[in-house]
N, C-alpha and C. Protein backbone atom coordinates (compact mmCIF):
# COMPACT_ATOMS: atom_id res chain seq x y z
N UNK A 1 -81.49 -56.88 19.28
CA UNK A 1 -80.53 -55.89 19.67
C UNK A 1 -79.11 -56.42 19.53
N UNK A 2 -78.85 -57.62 20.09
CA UNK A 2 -77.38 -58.39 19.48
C UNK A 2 -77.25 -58.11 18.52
N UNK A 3 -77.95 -58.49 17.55
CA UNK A 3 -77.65 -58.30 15.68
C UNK A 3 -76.80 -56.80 15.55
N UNK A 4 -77.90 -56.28 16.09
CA UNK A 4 -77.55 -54.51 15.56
C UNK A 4 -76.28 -53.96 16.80
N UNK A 5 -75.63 -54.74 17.45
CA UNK A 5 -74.65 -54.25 18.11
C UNK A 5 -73.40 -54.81 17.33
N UNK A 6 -73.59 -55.71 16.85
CA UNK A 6 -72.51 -56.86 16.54
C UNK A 6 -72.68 -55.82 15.03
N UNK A 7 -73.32 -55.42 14.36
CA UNK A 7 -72.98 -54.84 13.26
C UNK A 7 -72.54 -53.61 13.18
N UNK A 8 -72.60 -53.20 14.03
CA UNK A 8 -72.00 -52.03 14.99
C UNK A 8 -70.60 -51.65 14.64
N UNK A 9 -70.69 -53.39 15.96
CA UNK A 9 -69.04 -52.77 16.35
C UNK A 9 -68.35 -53.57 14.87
N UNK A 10 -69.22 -54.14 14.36
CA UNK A 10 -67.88 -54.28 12.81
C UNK A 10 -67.51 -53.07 12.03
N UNK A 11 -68.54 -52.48 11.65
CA UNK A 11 -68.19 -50.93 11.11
C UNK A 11 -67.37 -50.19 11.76
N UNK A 12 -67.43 -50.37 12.96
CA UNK A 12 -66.79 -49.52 13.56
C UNK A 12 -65.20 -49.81 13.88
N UNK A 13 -64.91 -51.12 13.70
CA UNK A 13 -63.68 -51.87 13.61
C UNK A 13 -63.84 -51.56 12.11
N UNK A 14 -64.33 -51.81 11.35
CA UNK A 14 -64.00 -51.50 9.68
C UNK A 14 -63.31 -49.84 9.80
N UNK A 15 -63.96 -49.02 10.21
CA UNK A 15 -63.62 -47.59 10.31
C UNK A 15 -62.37 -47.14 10.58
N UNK A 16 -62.26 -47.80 11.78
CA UNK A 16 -61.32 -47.68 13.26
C UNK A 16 -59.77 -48.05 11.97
N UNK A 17 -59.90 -49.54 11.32
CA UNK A 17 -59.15 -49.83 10.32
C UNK A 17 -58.89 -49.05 9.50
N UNK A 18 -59.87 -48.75 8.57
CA UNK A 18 -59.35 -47.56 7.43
C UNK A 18 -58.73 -46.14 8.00
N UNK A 19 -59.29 -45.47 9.16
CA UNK A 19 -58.42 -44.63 10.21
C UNK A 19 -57.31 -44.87 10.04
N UNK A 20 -56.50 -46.25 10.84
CA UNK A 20 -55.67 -46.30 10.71
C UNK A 20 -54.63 -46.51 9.81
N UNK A 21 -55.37 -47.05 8.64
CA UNK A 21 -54.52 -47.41 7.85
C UNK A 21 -53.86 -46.09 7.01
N UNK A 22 -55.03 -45.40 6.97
CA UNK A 22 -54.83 -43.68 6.13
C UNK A 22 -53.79 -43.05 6.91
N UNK A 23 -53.91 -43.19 8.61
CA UNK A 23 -53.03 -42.72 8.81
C UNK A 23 -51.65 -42.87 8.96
N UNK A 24 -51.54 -44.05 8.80
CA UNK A 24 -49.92 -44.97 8.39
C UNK A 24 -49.52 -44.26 7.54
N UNK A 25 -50.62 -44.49 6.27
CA UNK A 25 -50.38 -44.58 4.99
C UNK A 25 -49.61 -42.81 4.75
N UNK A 26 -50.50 -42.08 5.48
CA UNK A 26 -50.12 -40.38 5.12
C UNK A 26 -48.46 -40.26 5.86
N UNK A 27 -48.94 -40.86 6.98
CA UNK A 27 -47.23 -40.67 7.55
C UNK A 27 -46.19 -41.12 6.99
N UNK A 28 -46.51 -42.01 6.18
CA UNK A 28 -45.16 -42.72 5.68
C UNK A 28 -44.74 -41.79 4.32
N UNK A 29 -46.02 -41.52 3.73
CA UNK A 29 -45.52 -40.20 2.65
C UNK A 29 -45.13 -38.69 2.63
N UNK A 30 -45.02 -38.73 3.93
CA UNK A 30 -44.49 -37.84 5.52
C UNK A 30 -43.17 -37.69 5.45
N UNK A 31 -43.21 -39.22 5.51
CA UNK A 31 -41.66 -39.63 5.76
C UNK A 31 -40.92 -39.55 4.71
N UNK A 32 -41.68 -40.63 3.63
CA UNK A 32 -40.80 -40.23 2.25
C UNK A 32 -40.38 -38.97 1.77
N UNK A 33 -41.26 -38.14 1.83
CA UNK A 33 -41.28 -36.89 2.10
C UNK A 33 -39.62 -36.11 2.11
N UNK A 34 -40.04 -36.41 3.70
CA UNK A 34 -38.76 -35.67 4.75
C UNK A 34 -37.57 -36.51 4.09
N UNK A 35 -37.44 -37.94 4.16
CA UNK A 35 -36.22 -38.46 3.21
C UNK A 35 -35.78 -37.83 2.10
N UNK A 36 -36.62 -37.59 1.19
CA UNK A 36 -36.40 -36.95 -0.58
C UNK A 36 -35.57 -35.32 0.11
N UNK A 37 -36.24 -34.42 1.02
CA UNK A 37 -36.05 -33.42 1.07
C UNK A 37 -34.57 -33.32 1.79
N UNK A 38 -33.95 -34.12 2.61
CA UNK A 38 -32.99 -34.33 3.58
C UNK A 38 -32.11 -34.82 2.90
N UNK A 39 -32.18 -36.08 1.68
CA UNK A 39 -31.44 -36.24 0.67
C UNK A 39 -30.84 -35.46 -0.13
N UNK A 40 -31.56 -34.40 -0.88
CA UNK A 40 -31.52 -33.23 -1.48
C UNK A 40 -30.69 -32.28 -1.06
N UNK A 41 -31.03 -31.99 -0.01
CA UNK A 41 -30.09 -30.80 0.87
C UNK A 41 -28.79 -31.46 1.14
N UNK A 42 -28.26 -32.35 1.36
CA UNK A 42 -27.28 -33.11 1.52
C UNK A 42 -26.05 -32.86 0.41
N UNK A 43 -27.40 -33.73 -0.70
CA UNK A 43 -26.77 -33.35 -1.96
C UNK A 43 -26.44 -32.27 -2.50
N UNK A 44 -26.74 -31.38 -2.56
CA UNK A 44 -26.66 -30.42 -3.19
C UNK A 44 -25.69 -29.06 -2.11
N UNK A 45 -25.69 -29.76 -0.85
CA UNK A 45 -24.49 -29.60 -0.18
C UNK A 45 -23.24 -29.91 -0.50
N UNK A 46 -22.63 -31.24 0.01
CA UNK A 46 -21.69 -31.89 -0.81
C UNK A 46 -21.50 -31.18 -2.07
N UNK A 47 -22.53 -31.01 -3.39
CA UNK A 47 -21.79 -29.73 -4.85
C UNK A 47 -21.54 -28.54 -4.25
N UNK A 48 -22.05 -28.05 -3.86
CA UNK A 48 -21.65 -26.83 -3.44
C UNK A 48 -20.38 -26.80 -3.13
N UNK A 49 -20.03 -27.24 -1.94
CA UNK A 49 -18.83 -27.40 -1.37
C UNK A 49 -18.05 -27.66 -2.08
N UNK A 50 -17.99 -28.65 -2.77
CA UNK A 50 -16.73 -29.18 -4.16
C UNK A 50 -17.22 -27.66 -4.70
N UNK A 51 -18.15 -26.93 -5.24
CA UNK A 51 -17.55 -25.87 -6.46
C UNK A 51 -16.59 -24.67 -5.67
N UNK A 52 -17.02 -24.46 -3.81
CA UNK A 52 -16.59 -23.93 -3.78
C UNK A 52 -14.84 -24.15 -3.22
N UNK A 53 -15.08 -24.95 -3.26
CA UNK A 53 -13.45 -25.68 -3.26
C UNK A 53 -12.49 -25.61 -4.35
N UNK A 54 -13.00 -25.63 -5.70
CA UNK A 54 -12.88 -25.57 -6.93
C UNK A 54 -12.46 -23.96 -7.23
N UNK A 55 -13.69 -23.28 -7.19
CA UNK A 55 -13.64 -21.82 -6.82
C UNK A 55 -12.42 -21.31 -6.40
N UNK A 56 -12.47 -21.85 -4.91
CA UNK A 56 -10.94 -21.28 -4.19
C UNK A 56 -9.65 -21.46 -4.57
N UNK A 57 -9.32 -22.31 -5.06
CA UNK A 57 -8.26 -22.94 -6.14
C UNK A 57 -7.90 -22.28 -7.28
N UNK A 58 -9.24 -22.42 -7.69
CA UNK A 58 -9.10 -21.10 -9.17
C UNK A 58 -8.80 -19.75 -8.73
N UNK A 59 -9.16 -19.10 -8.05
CA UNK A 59 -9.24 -17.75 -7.49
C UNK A 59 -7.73 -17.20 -6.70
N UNK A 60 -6.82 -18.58 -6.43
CA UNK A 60 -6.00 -18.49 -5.40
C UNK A 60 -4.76 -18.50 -6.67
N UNK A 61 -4.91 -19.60 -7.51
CA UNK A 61 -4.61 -19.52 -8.79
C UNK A 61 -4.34 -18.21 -9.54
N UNK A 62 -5.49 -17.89 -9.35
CA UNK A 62 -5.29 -16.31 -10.48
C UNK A 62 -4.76 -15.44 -10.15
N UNK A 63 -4.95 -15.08 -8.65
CA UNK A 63 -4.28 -14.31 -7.92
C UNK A 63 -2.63 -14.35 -7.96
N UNK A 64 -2.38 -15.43 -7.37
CA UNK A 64 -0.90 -15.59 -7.53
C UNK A 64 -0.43 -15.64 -8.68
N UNK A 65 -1.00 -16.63 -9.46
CA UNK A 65 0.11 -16.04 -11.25
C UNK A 65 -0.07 -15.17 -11.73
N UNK A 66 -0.90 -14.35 -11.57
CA UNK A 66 -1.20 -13.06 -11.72
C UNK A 66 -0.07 -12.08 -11.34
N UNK A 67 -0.33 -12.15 -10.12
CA UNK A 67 0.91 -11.39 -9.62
C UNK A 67 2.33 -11.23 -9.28
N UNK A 68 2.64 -12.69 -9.76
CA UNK A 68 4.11 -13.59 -9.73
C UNK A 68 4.26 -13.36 -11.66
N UNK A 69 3.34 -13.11 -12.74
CA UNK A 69 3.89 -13.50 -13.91
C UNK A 69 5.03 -11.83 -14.20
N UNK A 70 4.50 -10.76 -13.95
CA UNK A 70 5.28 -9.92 -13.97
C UNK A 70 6.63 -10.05 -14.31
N UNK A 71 6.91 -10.68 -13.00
CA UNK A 71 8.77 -10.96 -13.25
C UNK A 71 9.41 -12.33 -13.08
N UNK A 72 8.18 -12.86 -14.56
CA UNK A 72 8.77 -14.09 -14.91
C UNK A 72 9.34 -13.97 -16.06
N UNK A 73 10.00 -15.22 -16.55
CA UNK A 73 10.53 -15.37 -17.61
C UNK A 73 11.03 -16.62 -17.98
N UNK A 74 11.23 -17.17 -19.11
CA UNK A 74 11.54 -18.41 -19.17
C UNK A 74 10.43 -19.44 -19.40
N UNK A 75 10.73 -20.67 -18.73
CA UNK A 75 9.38 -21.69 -18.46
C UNK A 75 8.68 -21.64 -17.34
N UNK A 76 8.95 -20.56 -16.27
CA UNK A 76 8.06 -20.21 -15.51
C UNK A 76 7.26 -18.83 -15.60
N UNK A 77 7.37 -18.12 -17.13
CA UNK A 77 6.24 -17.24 -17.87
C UNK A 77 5.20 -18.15 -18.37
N UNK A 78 5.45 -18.76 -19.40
CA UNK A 78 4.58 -19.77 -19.69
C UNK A 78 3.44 -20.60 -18.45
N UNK A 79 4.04 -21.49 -17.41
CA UNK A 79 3.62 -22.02 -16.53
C UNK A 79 2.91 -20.43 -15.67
N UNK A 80 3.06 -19.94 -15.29
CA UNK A 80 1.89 -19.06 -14.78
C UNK A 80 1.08 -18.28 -15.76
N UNK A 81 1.04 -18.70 -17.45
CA UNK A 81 0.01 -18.22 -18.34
C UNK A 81 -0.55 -19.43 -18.13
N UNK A 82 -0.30 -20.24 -18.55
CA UNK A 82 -1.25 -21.23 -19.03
C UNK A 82 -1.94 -21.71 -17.40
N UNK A 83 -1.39 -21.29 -16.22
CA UNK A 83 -2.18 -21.44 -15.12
C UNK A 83 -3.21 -20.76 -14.94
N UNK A 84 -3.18 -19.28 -15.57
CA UNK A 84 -3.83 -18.30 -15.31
C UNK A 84 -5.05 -18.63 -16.48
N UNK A 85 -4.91 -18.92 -17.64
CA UNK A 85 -6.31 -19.69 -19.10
C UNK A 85 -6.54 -20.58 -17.95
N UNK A 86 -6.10 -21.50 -17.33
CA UNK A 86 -6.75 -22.71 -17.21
C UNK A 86 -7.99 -22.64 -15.99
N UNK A 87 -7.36 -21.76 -15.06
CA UNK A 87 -7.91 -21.39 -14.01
C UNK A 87 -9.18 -20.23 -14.46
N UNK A 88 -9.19 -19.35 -15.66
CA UNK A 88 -10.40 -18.96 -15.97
C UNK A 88 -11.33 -19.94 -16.14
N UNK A 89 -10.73 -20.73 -16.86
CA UNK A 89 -11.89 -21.75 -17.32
C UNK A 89 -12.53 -22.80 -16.27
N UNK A 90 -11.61 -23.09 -15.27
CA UNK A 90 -12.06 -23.33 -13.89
C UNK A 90 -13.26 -22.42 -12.86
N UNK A 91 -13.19 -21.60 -13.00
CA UNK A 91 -13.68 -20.17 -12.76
C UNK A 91 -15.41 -20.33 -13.14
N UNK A 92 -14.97 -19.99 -14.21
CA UNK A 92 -16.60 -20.32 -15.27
C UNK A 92 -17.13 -21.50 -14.81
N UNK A 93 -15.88 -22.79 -14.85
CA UNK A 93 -17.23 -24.14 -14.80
C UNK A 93 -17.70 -24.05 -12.57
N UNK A 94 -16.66 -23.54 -11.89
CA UNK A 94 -17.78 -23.35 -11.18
C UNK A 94 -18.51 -22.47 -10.73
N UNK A 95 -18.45 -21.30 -11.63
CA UNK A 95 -19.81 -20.45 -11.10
C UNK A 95 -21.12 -21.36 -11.70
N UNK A 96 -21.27 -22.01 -12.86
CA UNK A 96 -21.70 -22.42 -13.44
C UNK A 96 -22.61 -23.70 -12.61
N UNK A 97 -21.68 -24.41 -12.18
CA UNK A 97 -21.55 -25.92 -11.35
C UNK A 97 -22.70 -25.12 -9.95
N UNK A 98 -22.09 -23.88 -9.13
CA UNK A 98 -22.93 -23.55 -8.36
C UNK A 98 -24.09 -23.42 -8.24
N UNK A 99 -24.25 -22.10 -9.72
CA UNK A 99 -25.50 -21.43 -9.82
C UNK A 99 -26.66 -22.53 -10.15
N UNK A 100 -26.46 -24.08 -10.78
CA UNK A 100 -27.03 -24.98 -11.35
C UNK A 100 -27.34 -25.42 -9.67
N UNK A 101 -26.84 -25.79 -8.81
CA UNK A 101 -27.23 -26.37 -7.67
C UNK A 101 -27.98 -25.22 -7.15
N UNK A 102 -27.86 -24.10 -7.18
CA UNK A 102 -28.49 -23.40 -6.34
C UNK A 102 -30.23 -22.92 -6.56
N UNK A 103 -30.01 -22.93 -7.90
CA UNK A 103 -31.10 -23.01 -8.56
C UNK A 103 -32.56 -24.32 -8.78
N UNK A 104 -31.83 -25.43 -7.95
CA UNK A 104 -32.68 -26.39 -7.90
C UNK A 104 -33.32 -26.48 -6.31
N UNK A 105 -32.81 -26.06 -5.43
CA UNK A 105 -32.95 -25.60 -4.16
C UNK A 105 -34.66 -25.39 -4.00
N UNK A 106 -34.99 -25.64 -3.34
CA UNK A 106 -36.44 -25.36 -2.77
C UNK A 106 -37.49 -26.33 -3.93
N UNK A 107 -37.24 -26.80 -4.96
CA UNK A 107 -38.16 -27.58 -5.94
C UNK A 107 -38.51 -29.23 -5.35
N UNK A 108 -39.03 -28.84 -5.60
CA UNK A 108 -39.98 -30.36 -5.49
C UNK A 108 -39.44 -31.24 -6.00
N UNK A 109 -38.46 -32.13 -5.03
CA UNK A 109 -37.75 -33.61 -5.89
C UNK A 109 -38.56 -34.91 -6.01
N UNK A 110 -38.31 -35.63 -6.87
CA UNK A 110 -38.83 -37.24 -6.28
C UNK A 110 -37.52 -37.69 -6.39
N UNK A 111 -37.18 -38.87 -5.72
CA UNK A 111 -36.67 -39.50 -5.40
C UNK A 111 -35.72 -40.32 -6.37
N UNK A 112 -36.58 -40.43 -7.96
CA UNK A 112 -36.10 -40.90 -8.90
C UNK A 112 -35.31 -40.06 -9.53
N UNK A 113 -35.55 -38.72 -9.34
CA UNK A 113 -34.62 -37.13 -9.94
C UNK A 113 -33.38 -37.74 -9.06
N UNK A 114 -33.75 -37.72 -7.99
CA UNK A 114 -32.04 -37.31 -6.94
C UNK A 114 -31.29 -38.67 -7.41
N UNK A 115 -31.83 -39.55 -7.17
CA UNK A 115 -30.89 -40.51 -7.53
C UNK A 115 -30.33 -40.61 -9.13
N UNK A 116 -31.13 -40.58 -10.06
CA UNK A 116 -30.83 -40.13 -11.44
C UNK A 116 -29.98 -39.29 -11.37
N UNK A 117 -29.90 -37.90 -10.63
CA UNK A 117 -28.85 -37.10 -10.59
C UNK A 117 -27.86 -37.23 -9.95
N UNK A 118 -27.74 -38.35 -8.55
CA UNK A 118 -26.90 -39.10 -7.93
C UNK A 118 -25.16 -39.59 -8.98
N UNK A 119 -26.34 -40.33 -10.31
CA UNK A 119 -25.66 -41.12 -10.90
C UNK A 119 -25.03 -40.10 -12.01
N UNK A 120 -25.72 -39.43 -12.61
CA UNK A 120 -25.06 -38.60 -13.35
C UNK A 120 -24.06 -37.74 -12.70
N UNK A 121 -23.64 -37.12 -11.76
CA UNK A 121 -22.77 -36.82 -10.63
C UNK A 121 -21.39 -37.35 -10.79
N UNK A 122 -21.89 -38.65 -10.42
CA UNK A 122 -20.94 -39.65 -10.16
C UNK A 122 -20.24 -39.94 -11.21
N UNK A 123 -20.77 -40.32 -12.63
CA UNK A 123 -20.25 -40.71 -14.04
C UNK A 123 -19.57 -39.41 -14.26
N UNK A 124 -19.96 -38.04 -14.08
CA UNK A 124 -19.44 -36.82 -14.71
C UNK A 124 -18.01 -37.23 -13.87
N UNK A 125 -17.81 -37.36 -12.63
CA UNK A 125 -16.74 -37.30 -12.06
C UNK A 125 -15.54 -37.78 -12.23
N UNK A 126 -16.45 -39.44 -12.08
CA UNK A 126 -15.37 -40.28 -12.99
C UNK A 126 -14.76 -39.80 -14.47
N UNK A 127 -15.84 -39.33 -15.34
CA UNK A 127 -15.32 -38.92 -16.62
C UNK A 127 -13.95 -37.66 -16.44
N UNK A 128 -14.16 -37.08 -15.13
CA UNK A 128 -13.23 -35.87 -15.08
C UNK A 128 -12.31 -36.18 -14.80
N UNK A 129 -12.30 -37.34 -14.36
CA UNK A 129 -10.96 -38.16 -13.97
C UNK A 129 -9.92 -38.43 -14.76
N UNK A 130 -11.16 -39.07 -15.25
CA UNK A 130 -9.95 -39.41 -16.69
C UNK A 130 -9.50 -38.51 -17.62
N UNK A 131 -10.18 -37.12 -18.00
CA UNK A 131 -9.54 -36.22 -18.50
C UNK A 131 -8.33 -35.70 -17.69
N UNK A 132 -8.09 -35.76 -16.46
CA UNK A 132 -7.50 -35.17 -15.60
C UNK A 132 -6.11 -36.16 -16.23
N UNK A 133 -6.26 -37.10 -15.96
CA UNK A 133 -5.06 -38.47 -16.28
C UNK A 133 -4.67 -37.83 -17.79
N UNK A 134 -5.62 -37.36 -18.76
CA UNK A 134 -5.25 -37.21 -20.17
C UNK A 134 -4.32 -35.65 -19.81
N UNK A 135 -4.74 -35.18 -19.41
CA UNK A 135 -4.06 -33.52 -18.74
C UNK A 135 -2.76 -33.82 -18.27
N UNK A 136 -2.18 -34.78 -17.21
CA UNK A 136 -1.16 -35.01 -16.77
C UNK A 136 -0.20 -36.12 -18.04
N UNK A 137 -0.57 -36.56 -18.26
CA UNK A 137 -0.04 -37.46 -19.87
C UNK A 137 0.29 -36.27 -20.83
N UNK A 138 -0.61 -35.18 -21.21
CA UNK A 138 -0.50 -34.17 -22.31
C UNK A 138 1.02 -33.56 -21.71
N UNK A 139 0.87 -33.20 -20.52
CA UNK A 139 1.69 -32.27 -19.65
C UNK A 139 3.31 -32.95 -19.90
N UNK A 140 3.31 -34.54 -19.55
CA UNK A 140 4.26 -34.61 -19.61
C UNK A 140 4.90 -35.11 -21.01
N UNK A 141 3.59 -34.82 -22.02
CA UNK A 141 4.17 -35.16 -23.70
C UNK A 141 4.84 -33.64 -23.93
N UNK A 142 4.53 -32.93 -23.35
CA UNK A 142 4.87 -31.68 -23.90
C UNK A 142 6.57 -31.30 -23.08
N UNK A 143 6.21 -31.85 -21.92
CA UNK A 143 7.80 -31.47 -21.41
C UNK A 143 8.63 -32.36 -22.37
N UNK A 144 8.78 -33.50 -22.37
CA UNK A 144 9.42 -35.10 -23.61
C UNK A 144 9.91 -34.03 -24.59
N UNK A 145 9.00 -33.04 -25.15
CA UNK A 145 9.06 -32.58 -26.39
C UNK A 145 9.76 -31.53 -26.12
N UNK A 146 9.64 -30.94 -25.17
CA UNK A 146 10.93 -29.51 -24.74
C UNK A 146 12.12 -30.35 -25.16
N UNK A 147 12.43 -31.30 -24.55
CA UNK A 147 13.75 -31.54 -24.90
C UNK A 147 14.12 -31.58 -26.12
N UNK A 148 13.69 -31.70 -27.07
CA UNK A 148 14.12 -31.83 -28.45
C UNK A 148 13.22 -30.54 -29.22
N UNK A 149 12.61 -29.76 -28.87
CA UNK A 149 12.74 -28.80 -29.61
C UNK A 149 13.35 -27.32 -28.83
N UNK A 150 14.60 -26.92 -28.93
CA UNK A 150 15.07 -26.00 -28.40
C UNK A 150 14.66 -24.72 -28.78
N UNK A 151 13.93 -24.11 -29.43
CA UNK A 151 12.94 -22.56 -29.96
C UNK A 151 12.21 -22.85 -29.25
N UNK A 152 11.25 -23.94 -29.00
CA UNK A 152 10.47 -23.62 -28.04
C UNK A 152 10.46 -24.47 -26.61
N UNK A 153 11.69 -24.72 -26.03
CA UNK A 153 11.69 -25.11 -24.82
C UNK A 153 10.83 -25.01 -23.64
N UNK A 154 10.88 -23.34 -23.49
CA UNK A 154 10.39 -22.58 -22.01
C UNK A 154 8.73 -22.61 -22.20
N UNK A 155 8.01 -22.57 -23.68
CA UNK A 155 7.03 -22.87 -23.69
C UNK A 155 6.31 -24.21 -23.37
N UNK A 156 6.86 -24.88 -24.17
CA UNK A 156 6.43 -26.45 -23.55
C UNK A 156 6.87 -26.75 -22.18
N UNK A 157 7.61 -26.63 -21.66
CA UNK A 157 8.37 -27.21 -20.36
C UNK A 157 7.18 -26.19 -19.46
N UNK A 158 7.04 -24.82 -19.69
CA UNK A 158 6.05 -24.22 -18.49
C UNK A 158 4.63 -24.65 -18.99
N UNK A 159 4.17 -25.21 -19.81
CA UNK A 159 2.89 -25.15 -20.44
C UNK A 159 2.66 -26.94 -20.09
N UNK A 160 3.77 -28.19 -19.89
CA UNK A 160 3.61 -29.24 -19.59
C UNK A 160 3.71 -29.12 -18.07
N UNK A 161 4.39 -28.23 -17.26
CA UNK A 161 4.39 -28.70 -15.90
C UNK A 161 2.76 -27.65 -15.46
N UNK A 162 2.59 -26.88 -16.06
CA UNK A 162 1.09 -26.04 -15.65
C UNK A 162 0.05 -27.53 -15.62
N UNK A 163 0.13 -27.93 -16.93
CA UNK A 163 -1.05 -29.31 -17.21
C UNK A 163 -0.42 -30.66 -15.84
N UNK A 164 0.61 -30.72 -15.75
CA UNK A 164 0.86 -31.92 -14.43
C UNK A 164 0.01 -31.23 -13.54
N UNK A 165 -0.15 -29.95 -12.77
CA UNK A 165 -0.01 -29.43 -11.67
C UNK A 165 -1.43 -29.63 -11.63
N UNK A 166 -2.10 -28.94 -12.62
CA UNK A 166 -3.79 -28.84 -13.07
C UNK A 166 -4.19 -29.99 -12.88
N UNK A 167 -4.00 -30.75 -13.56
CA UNK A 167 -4.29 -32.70 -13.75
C UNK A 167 -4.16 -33.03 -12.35
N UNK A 168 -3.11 -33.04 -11.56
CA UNK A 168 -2.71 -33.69 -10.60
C UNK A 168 -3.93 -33.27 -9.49
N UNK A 169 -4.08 -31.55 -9.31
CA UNK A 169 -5.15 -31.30 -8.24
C UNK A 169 -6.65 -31.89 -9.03
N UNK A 170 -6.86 -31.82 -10.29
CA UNK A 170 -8.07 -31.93 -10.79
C UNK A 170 -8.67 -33.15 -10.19
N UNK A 171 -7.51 -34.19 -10.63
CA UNK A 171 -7.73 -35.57 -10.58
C UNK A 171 -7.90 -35.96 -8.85
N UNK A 172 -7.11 -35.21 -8.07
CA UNK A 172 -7.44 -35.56 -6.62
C UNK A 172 -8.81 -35.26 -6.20
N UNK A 173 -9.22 -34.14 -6.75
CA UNK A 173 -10.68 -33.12 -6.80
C UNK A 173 -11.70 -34.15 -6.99
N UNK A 174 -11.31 -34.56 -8.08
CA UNK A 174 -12.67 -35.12 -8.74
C UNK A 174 -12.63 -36.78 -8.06
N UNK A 175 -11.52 -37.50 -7.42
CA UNK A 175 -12.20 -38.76 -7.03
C UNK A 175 -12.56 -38.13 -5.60
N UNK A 176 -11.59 -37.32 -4.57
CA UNK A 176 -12.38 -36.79 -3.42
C UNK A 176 -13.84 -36.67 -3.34
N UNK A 177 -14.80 -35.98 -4.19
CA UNK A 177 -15.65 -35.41 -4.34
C UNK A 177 -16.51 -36.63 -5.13
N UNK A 178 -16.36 -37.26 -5.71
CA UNK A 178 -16.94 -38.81 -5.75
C UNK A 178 -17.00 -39.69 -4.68
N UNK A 179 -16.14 -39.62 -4.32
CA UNK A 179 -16.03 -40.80 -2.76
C UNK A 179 -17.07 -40.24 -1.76
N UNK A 180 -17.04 -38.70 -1.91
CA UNK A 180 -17.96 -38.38 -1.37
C UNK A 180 -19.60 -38.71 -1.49
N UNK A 181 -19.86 -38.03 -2.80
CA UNK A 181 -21.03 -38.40 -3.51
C UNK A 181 -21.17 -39.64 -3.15
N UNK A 182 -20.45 -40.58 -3.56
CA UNK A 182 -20.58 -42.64 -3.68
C UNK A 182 -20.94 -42.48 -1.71
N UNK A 183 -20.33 -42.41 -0.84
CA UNK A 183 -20.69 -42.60 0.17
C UNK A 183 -21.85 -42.05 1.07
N UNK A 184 -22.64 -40.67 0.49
CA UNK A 184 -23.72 -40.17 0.71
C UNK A 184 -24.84 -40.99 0.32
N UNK A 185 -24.74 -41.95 -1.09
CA UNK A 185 -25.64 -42.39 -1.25
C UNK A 185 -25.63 -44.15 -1.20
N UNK A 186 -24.10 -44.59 -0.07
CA UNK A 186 -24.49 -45.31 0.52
C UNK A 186 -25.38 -45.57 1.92
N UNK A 187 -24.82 -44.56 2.55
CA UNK A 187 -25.37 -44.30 3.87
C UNK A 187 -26.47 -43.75 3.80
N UNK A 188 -27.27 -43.38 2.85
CA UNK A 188 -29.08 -42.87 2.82
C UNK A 188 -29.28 -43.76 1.71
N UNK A 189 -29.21 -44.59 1.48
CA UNK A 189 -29.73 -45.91 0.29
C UNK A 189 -31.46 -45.30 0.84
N UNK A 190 -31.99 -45.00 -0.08
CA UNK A 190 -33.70 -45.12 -0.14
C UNK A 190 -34.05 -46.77 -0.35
């Protein structure tokens, strides 16, 4: 009867073990789980917010040169056209920027997506940066150039200070909204 108790209780410690271990094991992919999904929402918070920040800018944009170009003239006709193109095209990239986040919403991430998309995020931003720097450089090649071509002064001079103004918020936009990103995925490092 010893024998057959003692073999017993090993199975039953063998059991008791695999029990537990399954159930570690399920919770922790529980957890990973809830991490990937809490990551996600985060993320895709943070875009949102930048497009609709972006959005509001553009929209606030259109509105006002819109309704200020009327009774312009000079280099401040120009500077509220070329505010008003630039800000369409602002417009588009974030309905665009939105509808792309919104649309990934409820899908099934792994962990290697979010962070992959972490990084691509981040590089796009930086890259916008630096267009932003090329925007404020263009802006002020074009004012340089008002001065010496007098036919078209009021064009360049409103069409270089539109590109400073653009550049200048773009470029604040886009490292804000990185620092952001960069610090979301310091503070949830998987």
């Amino acid at each position: 009867m010893h024998v057959f108790s003692r073999i017993y209780f090993r199975r039953k410690i063998k059991i008791n073990f695999l029990l537990i271990l399954y159930l570690l094991t399920a919770f922790n992919i529980l957890e990973a789980q809830d991490f990937v999904t809490e990551y996600a929402v985060k993320q895709n918070k943070i875009s949102k917010t930048g497009m609709v920040v972006l959005g509001s800018w553009a929209v606030g944009n259109l509105i006002t040169n819109a309704a200020l170009s009327s009774n312009s003239s000079g280099s401040d006709k120009y500077f509220k056209q070329m505010n008003i193109y630039w800000n369409v095209v602002n417009l588009a990239i974030t309905g665009g920027g939105y509808w792309a986040t919104k649309k990934e919403e409820g899908n099934e991430l792994t962990i290697y997506y979010l962070l992959s998309r972490q990084h691509k995020t981040e590089k796009a931003l930086l890259f916008n940066a630096g267009l932003d720097i090329a925007y404020m450089a263009t802006g002020q090649l074009l004012k340089e150039r008002a001065q010496h071509k007098i036919a078209e002064r009021d064009r360049l001079e409103g069409f270089g200070n539109s590109l400073l103004l653009l550049g200048a918020f773009l470029f604040t936009f886009d490292i804000i909204l990185h620092t952001i990103h960069a610090q979301h995925k310091k503070r949830n490092n998987p």
